[in-house]
Protein backbone atom coordinates (compact mmCIF):
# COMPACT_ATOMS: atom_id res chain seq x y z
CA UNK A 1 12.90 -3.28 14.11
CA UNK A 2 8.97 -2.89 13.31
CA UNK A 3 6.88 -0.64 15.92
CA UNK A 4 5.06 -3.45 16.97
CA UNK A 5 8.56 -5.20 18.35
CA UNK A 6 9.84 -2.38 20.05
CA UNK A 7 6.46 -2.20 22.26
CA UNK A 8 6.80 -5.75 22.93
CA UNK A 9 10.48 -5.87 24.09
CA UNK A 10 9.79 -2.79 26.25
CA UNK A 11 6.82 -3.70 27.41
CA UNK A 12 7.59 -6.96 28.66
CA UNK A 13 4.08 -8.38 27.82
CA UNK A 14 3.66 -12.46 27.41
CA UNK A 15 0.11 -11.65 25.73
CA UNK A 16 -0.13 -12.78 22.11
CA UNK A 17 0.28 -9.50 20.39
CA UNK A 18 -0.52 -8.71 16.59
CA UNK A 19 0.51 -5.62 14.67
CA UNK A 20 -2.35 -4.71 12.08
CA UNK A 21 -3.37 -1.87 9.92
CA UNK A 22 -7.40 -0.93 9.54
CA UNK A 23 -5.95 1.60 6.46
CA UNK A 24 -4.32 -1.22 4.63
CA UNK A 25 -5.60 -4.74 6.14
CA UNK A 26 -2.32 -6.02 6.89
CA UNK A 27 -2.75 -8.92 9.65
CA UNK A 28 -6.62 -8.46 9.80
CA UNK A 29 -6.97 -12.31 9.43
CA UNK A 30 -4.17 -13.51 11.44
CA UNK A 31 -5.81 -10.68 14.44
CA UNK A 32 -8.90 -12.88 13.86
CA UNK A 33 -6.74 -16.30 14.25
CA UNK A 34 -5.45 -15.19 17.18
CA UNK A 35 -8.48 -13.88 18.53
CA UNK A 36 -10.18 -17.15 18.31
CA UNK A 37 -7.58 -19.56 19.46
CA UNK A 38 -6.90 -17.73 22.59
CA UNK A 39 -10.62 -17.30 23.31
CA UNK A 40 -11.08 -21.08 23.65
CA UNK A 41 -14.31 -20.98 21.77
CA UNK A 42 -15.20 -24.52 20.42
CA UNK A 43 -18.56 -24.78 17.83
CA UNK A 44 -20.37 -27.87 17.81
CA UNK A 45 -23.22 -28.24 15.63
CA UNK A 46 -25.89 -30.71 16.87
CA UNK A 47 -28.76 -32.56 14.79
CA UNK A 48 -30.84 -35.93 14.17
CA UNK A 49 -29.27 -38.48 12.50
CA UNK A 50 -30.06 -37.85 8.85
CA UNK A 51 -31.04 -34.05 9.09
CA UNK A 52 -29.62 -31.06 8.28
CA UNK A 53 -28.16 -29.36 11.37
CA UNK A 54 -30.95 -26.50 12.27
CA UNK A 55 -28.82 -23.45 12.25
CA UNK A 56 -31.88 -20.93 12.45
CA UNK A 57 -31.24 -17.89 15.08
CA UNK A 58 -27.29 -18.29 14.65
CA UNK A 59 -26.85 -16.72 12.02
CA UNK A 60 -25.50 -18.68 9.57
CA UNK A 61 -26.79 -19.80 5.94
């Protein structure tokens, strides 16, 4: 049994919980998955019909 599965079973925690390594990367990207679908954060671009959406000041492109 892995580390991380020991802590949960003892623990007794119901939180999504994801095992990663900084050293090697290992679950870096699904820590960010998980991270975003349990923060409920939904992105909606706006814009006029026909334009580009104006992404200037969010950081993006």
């Amino acid at each position: 049994m892995e580390d991380v599965e020991a802590f949960l079973e003892l623990s007794g925690l119901e939180l999504p919980c994801v095992g990663v390594s900084a050293r090697t990367g290992r679950n870096l990207h699904q820590l960010l998955e998980t991270l975003y679908r349990e923060s409920g954060v939904i992105r909606a671009d706006t814009k006029a019909p026909g334009k580009e959406p104006d992404r200037a000041g969010c950081g993006i492109g």
